[in-house]
PDB file of N, CA and C in Angstrom:
ATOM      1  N   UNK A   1      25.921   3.240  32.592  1.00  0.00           N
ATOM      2  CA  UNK A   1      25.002   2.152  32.819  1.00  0.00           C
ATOM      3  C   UNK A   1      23.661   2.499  32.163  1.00  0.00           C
ATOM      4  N   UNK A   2      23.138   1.726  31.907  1.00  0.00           N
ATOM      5  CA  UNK A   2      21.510   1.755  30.599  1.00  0.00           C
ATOM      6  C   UNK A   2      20.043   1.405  31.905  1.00  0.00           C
ATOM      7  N   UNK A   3      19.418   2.503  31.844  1.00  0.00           N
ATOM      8  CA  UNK A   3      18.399   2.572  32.642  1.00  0.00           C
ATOM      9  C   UNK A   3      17.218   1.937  31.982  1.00  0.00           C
ATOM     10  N   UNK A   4      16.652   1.091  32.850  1.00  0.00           N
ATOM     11  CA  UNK A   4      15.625   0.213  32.635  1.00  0.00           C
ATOM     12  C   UNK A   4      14.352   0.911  31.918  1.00  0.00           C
ATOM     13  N   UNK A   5      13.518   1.012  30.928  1.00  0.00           N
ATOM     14  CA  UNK A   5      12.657   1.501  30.752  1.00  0.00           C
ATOM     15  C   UNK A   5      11.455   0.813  30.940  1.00  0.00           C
ATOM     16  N   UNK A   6      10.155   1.100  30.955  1.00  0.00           N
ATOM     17  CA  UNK A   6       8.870   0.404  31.192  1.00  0.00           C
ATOM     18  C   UNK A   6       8.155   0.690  29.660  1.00  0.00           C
ATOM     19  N   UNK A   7       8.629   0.590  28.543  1.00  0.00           N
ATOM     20  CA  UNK A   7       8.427   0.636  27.082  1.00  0.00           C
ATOM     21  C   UNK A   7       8.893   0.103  26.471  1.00  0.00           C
ATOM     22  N   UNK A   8       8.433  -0.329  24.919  1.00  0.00           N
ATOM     23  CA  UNK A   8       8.685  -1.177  24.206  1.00  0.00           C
ATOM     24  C   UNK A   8       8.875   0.032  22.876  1.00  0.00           C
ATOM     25  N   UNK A   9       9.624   0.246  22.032  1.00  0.00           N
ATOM     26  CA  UNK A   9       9.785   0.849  20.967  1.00  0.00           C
ATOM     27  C   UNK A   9       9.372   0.031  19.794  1.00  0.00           C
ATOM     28  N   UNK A  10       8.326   1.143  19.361  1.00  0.00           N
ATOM     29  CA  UNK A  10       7.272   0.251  17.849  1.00  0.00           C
ATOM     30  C   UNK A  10       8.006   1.447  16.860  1.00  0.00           C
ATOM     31  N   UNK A  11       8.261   0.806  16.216  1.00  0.00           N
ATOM     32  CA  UNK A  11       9.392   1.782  14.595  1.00  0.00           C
ATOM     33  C   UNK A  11       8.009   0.909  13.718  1.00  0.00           C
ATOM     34  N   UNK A  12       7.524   2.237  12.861  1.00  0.00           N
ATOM     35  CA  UNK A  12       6.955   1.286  11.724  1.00  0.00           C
ATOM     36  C   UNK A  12       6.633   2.079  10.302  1.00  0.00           C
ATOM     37  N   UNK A  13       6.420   1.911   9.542  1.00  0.00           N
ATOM     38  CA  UNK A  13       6.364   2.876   8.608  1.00  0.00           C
ATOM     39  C   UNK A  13       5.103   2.329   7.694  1.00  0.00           C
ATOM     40  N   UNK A  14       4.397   3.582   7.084  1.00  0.00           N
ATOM     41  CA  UNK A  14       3.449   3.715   6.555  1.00  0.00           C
ATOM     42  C   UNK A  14       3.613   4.086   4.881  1.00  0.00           C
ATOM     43  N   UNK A  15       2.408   3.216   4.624  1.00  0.00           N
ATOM     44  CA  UNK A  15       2.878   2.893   3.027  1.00  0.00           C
ATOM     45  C   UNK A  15       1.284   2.309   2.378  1.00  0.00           C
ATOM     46  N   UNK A  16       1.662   2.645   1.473  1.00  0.00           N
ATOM     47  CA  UNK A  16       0.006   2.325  -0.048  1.00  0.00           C
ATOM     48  C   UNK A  16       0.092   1.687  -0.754  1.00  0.00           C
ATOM     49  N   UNK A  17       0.148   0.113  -0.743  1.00  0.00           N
ATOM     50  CA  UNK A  17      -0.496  -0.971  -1.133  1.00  0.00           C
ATOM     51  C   UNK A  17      -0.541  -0.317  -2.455  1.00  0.00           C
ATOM     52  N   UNK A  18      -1.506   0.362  -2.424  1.00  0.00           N
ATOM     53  CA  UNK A  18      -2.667   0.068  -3.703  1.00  0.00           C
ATOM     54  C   UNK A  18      -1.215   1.275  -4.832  1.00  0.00           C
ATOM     55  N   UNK A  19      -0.776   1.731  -4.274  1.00  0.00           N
ATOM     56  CA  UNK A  19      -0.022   3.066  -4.710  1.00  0.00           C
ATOM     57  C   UNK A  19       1.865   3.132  -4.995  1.00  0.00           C
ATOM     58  N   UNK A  20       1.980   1.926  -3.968  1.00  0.00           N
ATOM     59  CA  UNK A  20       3.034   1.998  -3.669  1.00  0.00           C
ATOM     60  C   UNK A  20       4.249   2.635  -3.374  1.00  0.00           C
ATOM     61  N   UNK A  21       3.421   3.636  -2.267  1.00  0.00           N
ATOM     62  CA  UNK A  21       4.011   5.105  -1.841  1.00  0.00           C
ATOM     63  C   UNK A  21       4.182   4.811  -0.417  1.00  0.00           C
ATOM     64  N   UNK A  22       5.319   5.304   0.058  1.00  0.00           N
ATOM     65  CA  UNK A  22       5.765   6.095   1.408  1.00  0.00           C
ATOM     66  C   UNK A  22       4.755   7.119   1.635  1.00  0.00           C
ATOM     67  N   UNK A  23       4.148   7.023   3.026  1.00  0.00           N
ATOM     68  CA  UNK A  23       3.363   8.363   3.258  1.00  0.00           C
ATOM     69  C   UNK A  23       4.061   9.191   4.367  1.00  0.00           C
ATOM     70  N   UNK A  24       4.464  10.811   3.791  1.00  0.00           N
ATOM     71  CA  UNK A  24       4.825  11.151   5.182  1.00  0.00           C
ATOM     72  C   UNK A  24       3.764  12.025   5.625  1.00  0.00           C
ATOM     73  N   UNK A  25       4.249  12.667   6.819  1.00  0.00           N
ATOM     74  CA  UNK A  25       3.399  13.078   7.636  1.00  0.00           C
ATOM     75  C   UNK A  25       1.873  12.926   7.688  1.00  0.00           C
ATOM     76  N   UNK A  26       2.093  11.632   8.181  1.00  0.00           N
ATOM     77  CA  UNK A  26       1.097  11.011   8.494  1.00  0.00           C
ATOM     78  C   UNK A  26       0.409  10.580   9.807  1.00  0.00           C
ATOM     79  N   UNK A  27      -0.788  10.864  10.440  1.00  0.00           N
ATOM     80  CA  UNK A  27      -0.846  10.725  11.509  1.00  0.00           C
ATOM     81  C   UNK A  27      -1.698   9.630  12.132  1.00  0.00           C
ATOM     82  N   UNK A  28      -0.203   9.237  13.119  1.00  0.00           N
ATOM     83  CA  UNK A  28      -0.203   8.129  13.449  1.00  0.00           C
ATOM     84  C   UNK A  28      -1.012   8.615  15.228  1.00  0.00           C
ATOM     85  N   UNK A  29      -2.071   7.197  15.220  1.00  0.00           N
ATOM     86  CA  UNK A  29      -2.490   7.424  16.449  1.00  0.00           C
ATOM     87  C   UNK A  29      -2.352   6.048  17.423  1.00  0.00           C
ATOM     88  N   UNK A  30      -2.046   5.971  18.519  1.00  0.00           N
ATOM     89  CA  UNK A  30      -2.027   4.501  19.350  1.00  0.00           C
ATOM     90  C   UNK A  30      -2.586   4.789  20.317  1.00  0.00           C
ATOM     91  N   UNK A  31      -3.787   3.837  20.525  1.00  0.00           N
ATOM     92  CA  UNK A  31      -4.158   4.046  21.874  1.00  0.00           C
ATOM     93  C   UNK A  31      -4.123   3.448  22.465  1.00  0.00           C
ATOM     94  N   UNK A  32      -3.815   2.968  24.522  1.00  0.00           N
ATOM     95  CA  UNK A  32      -3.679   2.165  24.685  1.00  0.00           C
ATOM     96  C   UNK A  32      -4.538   1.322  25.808  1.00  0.00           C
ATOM     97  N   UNK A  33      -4.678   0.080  25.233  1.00  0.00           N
ATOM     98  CA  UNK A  33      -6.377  -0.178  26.061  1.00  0.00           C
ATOM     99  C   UNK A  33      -6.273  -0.311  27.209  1.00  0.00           C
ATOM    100  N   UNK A  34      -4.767  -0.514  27.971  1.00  0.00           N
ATOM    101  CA  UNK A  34      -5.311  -0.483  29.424  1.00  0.00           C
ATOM    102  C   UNK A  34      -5.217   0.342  30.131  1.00  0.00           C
ATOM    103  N   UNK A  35      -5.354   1.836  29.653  1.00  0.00           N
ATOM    104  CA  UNK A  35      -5.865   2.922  30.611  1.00  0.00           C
ATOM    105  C   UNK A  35      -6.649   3.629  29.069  1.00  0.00           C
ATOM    106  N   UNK A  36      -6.904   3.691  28.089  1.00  0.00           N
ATOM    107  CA  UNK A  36      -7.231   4.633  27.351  1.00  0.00           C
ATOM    108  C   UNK A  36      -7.014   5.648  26.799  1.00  0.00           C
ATOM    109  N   UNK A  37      -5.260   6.006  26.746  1.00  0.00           N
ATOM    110  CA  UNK A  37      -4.389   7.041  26.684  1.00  0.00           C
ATOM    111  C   UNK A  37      -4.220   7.119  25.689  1.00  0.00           C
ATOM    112  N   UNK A  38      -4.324   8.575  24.918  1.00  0.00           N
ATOM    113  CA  UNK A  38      -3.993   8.271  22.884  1.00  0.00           C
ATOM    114  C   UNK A  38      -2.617   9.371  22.982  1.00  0.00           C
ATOM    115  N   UNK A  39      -1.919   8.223  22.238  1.00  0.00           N
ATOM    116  CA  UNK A  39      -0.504   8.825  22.091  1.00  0.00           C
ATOM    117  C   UNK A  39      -0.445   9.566  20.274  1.00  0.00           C
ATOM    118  N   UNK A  40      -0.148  10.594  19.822  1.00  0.00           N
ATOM    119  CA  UNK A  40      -0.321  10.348  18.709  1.00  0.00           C
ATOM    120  C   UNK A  40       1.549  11.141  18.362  1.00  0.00           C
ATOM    121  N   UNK A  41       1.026  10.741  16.975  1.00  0.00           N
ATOM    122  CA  UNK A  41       2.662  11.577  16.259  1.00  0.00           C
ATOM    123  C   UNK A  41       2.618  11.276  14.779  1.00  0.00           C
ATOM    124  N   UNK A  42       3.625  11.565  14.193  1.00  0.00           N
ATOM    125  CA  UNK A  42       3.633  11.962  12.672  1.00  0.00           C
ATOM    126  C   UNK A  42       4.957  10.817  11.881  1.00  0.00           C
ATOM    127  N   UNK A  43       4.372  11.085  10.920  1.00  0.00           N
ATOM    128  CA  UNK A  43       5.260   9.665  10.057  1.00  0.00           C
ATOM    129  C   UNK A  43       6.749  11.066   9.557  1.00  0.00           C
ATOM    130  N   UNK A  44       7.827  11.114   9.349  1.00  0.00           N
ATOM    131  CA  UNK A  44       9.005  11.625   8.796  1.00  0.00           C
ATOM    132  C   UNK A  44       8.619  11.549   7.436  1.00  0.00           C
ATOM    133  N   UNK A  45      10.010  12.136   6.892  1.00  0.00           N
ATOM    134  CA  UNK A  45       9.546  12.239   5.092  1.00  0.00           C
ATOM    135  C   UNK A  45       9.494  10.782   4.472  1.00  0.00           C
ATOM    136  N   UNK A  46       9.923   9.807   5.011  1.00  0.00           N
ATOM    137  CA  UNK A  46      10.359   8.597   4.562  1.00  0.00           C
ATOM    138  C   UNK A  46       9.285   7.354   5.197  1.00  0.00           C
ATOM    139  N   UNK A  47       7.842   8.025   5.732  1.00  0.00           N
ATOM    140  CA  UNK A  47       6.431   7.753   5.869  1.00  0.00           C
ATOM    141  C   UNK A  47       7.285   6.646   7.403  1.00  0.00           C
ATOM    142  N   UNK A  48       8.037   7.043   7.686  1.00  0.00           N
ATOM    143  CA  UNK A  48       8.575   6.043   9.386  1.00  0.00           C
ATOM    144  C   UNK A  48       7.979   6.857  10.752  1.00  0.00           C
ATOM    145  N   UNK A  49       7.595   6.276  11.722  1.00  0.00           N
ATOM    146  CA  UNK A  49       7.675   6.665  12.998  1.00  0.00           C
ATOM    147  C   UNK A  49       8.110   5.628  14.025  1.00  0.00           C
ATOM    148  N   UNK A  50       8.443   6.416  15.096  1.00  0.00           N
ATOM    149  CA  UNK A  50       8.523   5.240  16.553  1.00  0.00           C
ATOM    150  C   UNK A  50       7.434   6.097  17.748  1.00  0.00           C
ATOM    151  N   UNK A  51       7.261   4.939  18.566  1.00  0.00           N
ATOM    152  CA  UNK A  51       6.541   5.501  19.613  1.00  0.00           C
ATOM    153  C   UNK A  51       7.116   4.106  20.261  1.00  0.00           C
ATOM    154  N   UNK A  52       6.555   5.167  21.639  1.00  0.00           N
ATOM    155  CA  UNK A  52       7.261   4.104  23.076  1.00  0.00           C
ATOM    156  C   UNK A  52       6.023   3.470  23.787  1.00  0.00           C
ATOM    157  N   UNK A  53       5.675   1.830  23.293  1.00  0.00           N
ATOM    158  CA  UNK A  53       4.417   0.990  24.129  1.00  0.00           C
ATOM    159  C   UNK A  53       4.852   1.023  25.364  1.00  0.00           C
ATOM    160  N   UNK A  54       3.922   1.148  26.198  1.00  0.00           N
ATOM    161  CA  UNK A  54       3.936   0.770  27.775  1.00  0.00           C
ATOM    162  C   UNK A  54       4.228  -0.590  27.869  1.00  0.00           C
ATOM    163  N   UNK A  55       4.738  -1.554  28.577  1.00  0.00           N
ATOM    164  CA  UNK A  55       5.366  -2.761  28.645  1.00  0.00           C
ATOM    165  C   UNK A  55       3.241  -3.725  29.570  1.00  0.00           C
ATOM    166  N   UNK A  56       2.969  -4.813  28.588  1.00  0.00           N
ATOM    167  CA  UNK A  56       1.899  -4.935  29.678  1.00  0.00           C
ATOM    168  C   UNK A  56       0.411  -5.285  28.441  1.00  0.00           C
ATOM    169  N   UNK A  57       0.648  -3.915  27.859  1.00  0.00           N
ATOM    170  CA  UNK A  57      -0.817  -3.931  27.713  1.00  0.00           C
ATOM    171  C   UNK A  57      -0.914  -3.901  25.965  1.00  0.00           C
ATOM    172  N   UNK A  58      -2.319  -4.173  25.309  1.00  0.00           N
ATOM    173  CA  UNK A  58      -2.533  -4.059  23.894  1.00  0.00           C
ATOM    174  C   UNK A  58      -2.610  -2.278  23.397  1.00  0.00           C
ATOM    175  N   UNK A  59      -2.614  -2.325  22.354  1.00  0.00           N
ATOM    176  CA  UNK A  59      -2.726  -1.187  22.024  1.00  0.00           C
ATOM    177  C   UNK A  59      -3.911  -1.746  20.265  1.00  0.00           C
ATOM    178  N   UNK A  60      -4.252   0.301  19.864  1.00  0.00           N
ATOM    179  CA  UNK A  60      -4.922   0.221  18.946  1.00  0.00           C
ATOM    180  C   UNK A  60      -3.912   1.135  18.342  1.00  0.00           C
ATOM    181  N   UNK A  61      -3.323   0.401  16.745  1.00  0.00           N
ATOM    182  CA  UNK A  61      -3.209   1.905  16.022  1.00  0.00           C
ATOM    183  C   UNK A  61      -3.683   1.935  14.676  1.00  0.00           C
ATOM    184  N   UNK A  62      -3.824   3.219  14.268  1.00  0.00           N
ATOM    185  CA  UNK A  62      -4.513   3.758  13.248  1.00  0.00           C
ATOM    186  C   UNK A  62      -3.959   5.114  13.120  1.00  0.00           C
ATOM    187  N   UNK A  63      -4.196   5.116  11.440  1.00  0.00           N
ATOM    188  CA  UNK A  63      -3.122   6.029  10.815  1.00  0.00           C
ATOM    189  C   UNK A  63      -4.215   6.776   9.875  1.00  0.00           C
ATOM    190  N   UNK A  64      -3.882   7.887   9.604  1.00  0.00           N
ATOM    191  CA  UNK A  64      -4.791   8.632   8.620  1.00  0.00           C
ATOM    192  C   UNK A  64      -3.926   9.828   7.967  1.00  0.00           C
ATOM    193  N   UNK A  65      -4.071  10.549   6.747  1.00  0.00           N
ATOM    194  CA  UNK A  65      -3.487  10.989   6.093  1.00  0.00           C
ATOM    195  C   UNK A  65      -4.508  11.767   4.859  1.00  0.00           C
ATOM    196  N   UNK A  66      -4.710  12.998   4.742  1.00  0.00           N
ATOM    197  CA  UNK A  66      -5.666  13.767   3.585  1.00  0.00           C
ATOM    198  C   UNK A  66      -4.770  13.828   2.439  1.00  0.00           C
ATOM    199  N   UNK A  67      -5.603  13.385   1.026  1.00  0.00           N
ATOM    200  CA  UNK A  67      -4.303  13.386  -0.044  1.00  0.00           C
ATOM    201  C   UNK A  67      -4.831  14.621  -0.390  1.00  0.00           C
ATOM    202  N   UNK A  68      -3.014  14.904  -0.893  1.00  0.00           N
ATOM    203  CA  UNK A  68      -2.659  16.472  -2.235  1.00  0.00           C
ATOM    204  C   UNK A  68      -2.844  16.035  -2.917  1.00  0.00           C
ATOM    205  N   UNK A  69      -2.888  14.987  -3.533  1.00  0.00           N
ATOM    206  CA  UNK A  69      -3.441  14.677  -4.878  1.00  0.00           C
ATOM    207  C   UNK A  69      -5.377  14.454  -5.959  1.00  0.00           C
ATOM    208  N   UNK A  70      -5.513  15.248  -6.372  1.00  0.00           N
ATOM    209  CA  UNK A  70      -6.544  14.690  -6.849  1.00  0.00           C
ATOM    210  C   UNK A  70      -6.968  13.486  -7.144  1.00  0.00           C
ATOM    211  N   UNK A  71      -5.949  12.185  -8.006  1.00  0.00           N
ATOM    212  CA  UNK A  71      -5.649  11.247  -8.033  1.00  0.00           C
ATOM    213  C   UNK A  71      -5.857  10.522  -7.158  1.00  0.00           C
ATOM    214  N   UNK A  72      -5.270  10.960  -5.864  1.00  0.00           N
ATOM    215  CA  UNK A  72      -5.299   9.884  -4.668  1.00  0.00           C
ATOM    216  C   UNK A  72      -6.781   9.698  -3.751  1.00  0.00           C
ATOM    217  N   UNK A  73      -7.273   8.902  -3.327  1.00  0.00           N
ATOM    218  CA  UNK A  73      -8.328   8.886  -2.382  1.00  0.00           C
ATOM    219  C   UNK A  73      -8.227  10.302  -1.544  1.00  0.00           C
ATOM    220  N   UNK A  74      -9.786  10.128  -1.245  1.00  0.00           N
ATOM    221  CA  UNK A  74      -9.453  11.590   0.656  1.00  0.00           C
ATOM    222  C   UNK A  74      -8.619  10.925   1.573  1.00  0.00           C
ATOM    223  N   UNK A  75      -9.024   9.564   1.857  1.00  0.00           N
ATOM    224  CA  UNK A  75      -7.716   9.187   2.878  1.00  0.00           C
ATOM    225  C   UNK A  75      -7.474   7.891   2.272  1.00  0.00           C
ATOM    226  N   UNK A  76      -5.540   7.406   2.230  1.00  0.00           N
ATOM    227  CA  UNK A  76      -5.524   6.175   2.458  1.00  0.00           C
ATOM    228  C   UNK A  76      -5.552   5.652   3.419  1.00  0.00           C
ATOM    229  N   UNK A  77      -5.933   4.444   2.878  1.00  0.00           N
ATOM    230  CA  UNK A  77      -6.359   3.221   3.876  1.00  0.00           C
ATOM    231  C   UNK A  77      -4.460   2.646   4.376  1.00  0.00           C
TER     232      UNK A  77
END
């Protein structure tokens, strides 16, 4: 039998517009506004993550990433 959870699973993956790159390990941050709790975690090689929303409330996320590349910005956007 499948136990009820109080979360919502956000799968999303991170990527450059301007670049048109997969970013991995990238860090992903969510916070969530109705207690103020920052969940954070990292994008896989294939620039994907999931995290588990609390069922209820909004969240903030924001992602940041320092480039190896000279080429590339200090962070993409």
């Amino acid at each position: 039998m499948l136990e009820s959870s109080n979360c919502i699973n956000l799968d999303g993956v991170v990527s450059s517009d301007k670049y048109n790159l997969l970013i991995p390990n990238a860090l992903v941050k969510v916070v969530n506004e109705c207690d103020g709790k920052v969940e954070t975690t990292r994008t896989n090689i294939n620039g994907a993550f999931q995290v588990c929303l609390t069922m209820g409330c909004d969240f903030n996320v924001s992602v940041e990433k320092k480039a190896t590349s000279p080429d590339l910005p200090a962070y993409l956007p």
